[in-house]
PDB file of N, CA and C in Angstrom:
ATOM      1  N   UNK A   1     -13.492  -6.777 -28.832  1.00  0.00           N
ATOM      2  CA  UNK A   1     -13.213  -7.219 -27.481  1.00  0.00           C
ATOM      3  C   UNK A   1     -12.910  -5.996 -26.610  1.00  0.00           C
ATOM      4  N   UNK A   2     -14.017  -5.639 -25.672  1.00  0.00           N
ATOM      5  CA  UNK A   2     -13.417  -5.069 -24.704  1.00  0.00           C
ATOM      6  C   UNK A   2     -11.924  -5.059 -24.178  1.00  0.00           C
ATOM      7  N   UNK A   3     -11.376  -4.055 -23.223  1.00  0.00           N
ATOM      8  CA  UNK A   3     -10.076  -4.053 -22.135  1.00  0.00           C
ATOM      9  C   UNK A   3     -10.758  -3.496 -21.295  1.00  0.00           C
ATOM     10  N   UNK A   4     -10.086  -3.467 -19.973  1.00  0.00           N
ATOM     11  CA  UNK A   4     -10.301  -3.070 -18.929  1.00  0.00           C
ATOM     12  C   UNK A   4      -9.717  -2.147 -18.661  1.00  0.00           C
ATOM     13  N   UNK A   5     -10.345  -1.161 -18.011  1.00  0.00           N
ATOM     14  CA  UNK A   5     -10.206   0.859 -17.897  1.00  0.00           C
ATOM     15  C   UNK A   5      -9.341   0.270 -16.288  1.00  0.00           C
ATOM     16  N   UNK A   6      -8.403   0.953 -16.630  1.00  0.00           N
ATOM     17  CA  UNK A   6      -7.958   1.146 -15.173  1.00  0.00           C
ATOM     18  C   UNK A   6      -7.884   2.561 -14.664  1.00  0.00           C
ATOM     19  N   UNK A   7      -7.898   2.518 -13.590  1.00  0.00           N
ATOM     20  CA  UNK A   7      -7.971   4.058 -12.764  1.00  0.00           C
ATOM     21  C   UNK A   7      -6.693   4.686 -11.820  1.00  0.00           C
ATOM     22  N   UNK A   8      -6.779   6.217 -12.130  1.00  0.00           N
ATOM     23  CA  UNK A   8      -5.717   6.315 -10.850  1.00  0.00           C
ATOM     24  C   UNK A   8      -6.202   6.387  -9.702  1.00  0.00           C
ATOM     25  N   UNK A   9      -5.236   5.992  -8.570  1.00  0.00           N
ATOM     26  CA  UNK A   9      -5.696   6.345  -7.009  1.00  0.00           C
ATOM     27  C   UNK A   9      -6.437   8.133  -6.924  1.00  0.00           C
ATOM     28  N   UNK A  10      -5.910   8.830  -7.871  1.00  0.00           N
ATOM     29  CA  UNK A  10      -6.174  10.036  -7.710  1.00  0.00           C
ATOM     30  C   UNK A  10      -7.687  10.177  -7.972  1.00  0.00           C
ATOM     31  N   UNK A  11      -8.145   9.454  -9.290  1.00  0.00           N
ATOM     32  CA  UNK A  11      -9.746   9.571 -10.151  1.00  0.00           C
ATOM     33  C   UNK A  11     -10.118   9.055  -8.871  1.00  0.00           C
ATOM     34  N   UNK A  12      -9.766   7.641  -8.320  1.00  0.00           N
ATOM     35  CA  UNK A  12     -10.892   6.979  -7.254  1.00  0.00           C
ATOM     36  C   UNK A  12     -11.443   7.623  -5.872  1.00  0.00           C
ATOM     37  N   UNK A  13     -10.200   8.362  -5.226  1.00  0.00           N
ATOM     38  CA  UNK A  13      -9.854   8.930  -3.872  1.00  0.00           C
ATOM     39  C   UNK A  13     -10.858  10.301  -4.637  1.00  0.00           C
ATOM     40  N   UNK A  14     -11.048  10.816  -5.356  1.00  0.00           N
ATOM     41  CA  UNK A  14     -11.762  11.816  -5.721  1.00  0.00           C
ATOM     42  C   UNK A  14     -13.602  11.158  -5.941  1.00  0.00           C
ATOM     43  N   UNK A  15     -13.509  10.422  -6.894  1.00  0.00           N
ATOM     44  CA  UNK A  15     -15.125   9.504  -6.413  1.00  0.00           C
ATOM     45  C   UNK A  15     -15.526   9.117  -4.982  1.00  0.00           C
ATOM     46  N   UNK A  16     -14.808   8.879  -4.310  1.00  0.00           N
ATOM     47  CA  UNK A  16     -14.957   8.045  -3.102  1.00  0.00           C
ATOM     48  C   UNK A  16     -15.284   9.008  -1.965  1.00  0.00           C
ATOM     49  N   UNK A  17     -14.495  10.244  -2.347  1.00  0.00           N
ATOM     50  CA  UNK A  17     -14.851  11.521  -1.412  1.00  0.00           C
ATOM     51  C   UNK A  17     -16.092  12.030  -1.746  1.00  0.00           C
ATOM     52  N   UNK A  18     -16.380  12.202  -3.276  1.00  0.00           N
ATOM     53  CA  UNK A  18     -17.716  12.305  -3.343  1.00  0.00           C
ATOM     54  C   UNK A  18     -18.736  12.032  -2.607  1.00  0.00           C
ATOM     55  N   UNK A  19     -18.722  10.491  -3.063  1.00  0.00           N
ATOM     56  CA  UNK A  19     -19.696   9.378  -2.568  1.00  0.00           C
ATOM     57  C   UNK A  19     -19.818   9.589  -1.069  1.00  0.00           C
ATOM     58  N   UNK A  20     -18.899   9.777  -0.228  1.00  0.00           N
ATOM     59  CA  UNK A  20     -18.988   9.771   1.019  1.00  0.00           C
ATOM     60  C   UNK A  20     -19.461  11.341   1.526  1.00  0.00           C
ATOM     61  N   UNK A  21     -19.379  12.360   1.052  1.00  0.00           N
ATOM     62  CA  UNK A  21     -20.297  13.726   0.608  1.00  0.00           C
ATOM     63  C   UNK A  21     -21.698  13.536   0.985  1.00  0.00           C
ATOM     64  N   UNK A  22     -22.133  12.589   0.324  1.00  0.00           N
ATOM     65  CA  UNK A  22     -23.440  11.841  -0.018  1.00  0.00           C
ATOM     66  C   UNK A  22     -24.352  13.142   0.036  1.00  0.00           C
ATOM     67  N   UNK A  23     -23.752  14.012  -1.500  1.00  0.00           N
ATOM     68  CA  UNK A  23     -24.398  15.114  -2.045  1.00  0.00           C
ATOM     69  C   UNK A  23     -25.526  14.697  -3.455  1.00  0.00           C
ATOM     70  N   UNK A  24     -24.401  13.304  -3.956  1.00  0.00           N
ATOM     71  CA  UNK A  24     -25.062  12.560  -5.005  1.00  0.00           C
ATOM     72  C   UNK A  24     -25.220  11.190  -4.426  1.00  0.00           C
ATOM     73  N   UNK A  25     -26.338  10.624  -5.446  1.00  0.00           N
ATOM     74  CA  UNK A  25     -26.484   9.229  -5.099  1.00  0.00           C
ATOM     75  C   UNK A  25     -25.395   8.876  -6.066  1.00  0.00           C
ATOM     76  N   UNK A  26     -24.986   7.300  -5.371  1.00  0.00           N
ATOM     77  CA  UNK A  26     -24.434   6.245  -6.277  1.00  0.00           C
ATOM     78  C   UNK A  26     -24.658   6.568  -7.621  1.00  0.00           C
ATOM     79  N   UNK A  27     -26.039   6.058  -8.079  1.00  0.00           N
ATOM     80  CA  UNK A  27     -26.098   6.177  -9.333  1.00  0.00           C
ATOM     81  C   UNK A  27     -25.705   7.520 -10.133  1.00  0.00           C
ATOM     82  N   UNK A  28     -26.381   8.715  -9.471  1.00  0.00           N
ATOM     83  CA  UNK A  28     -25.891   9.614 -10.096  1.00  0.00           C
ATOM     84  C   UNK A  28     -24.086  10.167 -10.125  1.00  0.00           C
ATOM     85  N   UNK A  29     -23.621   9.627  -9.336  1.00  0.00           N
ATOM     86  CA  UNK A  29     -22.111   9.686  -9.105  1.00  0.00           C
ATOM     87  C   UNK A  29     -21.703   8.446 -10.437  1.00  0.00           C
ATOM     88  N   UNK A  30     -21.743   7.232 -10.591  1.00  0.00           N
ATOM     89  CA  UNK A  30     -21.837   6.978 -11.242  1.00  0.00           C
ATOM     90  C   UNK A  30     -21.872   6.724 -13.232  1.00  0.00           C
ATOM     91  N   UNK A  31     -23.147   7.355 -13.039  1.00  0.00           N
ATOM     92  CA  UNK A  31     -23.777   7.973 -14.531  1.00  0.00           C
ATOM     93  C   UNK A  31     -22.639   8.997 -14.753  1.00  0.00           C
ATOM     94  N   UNK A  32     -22.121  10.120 -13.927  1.00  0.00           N
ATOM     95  CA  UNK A  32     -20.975  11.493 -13.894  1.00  0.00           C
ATOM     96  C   UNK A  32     -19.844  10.949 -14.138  1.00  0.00           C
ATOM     97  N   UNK A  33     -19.805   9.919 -13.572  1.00  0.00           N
ATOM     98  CA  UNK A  33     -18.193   9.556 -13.872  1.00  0.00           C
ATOM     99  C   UNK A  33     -17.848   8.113 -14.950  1.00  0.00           C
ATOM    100  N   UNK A  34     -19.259   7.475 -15.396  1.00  0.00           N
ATOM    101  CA  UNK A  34     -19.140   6.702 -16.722  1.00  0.00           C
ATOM    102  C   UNK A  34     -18.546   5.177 -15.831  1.00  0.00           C
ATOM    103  N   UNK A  35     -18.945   4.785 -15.176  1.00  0.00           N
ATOM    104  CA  UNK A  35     -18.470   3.748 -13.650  1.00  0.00           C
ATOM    105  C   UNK A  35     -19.864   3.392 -13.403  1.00  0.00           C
ATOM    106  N   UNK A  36     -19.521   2.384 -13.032  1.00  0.00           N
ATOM    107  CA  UNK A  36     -20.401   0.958 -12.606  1.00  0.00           C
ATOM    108  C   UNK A  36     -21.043   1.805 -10.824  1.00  0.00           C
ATOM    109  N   UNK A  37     -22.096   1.818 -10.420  1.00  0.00           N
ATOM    110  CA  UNK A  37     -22.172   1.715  -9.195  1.00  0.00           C
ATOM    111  C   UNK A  37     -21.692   0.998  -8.009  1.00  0.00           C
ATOM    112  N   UNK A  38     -21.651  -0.085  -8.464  1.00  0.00           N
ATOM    113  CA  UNK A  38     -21.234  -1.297  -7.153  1.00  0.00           C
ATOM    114  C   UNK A  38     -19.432  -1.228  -7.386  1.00  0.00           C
ATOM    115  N   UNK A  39     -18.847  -0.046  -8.479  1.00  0.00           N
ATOM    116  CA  UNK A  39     -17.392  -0.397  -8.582  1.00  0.00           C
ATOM    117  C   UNK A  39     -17.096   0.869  -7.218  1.00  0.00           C
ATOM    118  N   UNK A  40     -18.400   1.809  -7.327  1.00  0.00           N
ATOM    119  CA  UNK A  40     -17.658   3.158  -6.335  1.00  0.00           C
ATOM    120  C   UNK A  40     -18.178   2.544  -4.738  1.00  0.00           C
ATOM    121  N   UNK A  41     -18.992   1.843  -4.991  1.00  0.00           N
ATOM    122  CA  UNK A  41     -19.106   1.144  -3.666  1.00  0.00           C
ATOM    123  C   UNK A  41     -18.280   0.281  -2.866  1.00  0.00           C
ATOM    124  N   UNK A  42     -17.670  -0.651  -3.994  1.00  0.00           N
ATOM    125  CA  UNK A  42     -16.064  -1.154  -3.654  1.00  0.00           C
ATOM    126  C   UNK A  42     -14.844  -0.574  -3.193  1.00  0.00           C
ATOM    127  N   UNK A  43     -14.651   0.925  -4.377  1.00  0.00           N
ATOM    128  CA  UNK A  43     -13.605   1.331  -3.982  1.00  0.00           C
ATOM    129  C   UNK A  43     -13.845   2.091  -2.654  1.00  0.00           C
ATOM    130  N   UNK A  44     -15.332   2.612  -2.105  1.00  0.00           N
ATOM    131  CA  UNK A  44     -15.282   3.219  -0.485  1.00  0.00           C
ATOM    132  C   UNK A  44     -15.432   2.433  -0.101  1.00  0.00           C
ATOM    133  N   UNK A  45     -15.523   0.878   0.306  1.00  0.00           N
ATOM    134  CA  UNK A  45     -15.506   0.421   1.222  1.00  0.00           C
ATOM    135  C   UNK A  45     -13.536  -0.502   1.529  1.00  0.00           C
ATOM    136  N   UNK A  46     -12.820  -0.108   0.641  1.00  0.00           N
ATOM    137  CA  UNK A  46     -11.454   0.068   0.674  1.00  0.00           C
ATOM    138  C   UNK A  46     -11.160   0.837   1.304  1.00  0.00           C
ATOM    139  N   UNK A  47     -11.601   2.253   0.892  1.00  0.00           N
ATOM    140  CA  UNK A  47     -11.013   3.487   1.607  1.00  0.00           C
ATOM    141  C   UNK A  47     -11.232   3.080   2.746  1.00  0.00           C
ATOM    142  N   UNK A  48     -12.422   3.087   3.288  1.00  0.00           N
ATOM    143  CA  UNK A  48     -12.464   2.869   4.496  1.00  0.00           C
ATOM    144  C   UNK A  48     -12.209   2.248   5.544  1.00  0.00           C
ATOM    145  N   UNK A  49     -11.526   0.686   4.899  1.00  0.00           N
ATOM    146  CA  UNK A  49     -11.451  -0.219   5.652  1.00  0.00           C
ATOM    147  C   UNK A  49      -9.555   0.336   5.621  1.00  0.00           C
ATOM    148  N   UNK A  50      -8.740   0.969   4.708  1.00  0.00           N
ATOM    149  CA  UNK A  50      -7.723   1.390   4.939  1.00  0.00           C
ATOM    150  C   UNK A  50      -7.666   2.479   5.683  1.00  0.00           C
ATOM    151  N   UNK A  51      -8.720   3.600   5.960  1.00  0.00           N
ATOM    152  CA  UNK A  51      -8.246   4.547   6.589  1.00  0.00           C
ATOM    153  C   UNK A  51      -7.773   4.941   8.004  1.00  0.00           C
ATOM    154  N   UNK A  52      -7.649   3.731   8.905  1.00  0.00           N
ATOM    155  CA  UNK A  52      -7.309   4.577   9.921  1.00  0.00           C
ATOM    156  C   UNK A  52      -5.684   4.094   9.678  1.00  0.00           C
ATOM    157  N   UNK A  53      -5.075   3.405   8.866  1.00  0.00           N
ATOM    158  CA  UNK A  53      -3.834   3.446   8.914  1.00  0.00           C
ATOM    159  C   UNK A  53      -2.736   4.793   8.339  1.00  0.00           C
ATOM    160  N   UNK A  54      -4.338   5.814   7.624  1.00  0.00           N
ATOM    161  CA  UNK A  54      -3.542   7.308   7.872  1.00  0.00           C
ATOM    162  C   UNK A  54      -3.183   7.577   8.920  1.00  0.00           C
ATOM    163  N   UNK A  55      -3.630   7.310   9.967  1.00  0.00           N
ATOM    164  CA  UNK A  55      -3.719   7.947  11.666  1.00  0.00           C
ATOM    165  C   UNK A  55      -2.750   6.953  12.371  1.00  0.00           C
ATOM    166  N   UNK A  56      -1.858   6.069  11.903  1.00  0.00           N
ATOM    167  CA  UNK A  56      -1.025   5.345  12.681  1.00  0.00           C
ATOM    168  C   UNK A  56       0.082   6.419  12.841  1.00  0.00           C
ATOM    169  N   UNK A  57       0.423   6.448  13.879  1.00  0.00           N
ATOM    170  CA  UNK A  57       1.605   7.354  14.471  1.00  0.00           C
ATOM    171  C   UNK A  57       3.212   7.010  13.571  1.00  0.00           C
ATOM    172  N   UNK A  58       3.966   7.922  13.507  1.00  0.00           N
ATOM    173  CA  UNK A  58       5.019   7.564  12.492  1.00  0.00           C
ATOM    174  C   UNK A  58       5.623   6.855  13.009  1.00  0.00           C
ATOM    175  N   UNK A  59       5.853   6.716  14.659  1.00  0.00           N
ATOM    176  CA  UNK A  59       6.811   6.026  15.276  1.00  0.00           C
ATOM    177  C   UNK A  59       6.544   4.549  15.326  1.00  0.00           C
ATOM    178  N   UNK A  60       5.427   4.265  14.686  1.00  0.00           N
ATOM    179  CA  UNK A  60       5.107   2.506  14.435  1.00  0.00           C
ATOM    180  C   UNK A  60       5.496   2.364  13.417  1.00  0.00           C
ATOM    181  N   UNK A  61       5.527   3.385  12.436  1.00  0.00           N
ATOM    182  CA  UNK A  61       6.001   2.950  11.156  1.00  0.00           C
ATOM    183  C   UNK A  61       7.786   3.002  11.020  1.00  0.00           C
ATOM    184  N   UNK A  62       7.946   3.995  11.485  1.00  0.00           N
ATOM    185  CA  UNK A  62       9.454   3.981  11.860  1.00  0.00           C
ATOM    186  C   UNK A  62      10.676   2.583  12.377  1.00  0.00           C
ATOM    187  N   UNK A  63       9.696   1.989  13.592  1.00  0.00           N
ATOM    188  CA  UNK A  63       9.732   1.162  14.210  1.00  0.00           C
ATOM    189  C   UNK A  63      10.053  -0.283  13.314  1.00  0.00           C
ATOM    190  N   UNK A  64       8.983  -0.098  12.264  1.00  0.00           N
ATOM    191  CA  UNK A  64       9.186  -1.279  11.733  1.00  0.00           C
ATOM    192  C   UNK A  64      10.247  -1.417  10.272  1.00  0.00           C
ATOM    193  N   UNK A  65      10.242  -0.158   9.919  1.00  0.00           N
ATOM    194  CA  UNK A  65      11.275   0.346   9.162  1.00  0.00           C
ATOM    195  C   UNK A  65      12.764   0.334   9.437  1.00  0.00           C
ATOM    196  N   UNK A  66      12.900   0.681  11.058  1.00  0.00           N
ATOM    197  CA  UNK A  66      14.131   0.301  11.900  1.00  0.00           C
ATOM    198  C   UNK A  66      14.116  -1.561  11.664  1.00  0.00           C
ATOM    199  N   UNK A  67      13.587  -2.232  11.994  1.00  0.00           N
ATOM    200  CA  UNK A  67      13.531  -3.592  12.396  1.00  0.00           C
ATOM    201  C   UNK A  67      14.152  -4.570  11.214  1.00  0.00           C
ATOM    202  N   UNK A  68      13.284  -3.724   9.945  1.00  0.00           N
ATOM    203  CA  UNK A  68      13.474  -4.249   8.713  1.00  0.00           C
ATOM    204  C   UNK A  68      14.877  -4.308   8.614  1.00  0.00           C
ATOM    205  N   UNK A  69      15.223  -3.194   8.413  1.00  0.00           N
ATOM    206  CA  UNK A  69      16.614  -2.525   7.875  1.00  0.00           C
ATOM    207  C   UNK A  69      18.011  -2.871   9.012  1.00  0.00           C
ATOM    208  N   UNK A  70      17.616  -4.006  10.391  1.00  0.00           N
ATOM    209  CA  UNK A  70      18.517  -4.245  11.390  1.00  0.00           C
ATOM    210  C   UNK A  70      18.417  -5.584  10.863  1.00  0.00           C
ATOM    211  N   UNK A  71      17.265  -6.063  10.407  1.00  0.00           N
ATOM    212  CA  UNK A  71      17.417  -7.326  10.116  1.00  0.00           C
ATOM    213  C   UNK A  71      18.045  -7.963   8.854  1.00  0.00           C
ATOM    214  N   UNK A  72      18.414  -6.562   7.997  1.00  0.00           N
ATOM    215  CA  UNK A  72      19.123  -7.048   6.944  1.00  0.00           C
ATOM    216  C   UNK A  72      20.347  -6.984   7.124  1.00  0.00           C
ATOM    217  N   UNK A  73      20.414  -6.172   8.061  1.00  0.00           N
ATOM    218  CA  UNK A  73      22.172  -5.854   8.301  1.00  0.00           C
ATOM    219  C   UNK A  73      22.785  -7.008   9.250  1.00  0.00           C
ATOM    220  N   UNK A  74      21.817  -7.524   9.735  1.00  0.00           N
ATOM    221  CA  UNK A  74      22.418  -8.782  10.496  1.00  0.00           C
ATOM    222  C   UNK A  74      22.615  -9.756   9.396  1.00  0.00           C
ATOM    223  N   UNK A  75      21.740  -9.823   8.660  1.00  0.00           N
ATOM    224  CA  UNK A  75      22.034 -11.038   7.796  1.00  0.00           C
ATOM    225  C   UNK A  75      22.941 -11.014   7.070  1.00  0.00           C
ATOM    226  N   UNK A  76      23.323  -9.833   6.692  1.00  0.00           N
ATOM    227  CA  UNK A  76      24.577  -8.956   5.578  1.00  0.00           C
ATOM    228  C   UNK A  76      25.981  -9.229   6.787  1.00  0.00           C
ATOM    229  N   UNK A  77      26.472  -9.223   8.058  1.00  0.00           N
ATOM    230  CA  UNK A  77      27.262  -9.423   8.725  1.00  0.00           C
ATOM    231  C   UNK A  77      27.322 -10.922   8.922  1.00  0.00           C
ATOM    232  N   UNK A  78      26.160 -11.323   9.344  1.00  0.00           N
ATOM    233  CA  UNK A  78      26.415 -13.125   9.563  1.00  0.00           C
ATOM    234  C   UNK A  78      26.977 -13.637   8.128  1.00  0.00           C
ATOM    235  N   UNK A  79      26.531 -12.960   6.649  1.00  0.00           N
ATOM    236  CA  UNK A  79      26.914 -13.696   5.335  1.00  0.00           C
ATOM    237  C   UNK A  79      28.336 -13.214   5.368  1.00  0.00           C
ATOM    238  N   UNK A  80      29.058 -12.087   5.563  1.00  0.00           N
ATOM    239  CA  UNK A  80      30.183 -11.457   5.750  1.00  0.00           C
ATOM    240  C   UNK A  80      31.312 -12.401   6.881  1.00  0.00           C
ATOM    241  N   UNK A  81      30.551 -12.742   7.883  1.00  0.00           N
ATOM    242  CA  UNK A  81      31.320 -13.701   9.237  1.00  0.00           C
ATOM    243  C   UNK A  81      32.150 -14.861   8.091  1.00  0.00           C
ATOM    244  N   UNK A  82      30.647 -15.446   7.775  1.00  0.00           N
ATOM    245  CA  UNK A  82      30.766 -17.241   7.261  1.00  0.00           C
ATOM    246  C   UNK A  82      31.887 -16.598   6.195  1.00  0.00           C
ATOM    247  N   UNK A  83      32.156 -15.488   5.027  1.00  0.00           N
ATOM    248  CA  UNK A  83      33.146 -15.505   4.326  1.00  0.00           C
ATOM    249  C   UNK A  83      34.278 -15.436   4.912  1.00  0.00           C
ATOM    250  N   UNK A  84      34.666 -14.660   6.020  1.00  0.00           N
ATOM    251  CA  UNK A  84      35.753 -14.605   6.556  1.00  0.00           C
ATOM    252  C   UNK A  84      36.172 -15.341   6.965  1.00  0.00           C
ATOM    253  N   UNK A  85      35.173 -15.897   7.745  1.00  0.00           N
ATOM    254  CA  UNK A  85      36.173 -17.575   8.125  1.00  0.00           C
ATOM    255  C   UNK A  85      36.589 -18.417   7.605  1.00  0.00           C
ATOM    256  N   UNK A  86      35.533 -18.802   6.167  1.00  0.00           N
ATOM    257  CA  UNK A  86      36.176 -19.539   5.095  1.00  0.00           C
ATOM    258  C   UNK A  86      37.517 -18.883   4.300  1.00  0.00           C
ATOM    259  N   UNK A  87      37.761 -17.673   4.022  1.00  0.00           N
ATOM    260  CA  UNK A  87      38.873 -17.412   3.631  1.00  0.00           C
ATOM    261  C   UNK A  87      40.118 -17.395   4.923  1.00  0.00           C
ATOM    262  N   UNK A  88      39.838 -17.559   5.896  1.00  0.00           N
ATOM    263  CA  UNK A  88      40.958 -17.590   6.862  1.00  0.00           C
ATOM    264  C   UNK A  88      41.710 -19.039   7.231  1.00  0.00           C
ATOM    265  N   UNK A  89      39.977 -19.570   6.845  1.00  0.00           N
ATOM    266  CA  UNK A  89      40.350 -21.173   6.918  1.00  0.00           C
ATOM    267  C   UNK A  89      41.196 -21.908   5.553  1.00  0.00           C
ATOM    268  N   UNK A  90      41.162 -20.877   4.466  1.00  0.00           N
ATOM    269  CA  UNK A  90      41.620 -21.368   3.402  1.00  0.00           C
ATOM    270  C   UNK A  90      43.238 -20.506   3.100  1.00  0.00           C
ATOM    271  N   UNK A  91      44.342 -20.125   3.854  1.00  0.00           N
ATOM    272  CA  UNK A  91      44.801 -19.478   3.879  1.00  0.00           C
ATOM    273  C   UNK A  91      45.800 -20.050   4.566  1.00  0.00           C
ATOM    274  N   UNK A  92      45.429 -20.891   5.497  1.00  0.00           N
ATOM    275  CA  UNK A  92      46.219 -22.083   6.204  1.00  0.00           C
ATOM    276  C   UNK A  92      46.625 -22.922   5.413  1.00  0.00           C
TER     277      UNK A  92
END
């Protein structure tokens, strides 16, 4: 019984730069690297459809990183409120 070869981002991002080179064909990229053709065709059309989110500015990412991390702290103070009041209410 076969398993399935898994790959690192590093092996693929290195095929994919190849391929997009387009010094070799598919197949011969391929045949070099012991890989299916239609698998290096998959993984560039990933790359590509991810790449312009290299080029998103940090301050969007920041942004949402801020948002995340305000929205837990609210929830961490509102769970903190409801205890306090129940222990204040239980104290009476």
């Amino acid at each position: 019984m076969k398993t399935r070869r898994s790959f690192t981002a590093k092996f693929k991002t290195k095929v994919v730069l190849e391929a997009l080179s387009e010094r070799y064909t598919l197949s011969d990229l391929a045949q070099r690297h012991n890989i299916h053709p239609t698998q290096i065709s998959t993984w560039k059309a990933q790359f590509l459809a991810g790449a312009e989110d290299i080029f998103e500015t940090d301050g969007s990412r920041k942004k949402e990183e801020e948002q995340t991390d305000r929205d837990e702290l609210l929830k961490t103070i509102g769970q903190l409120k409801v205890e306090n009041d129940f222990l204040k209410k239980s104290l009476r």
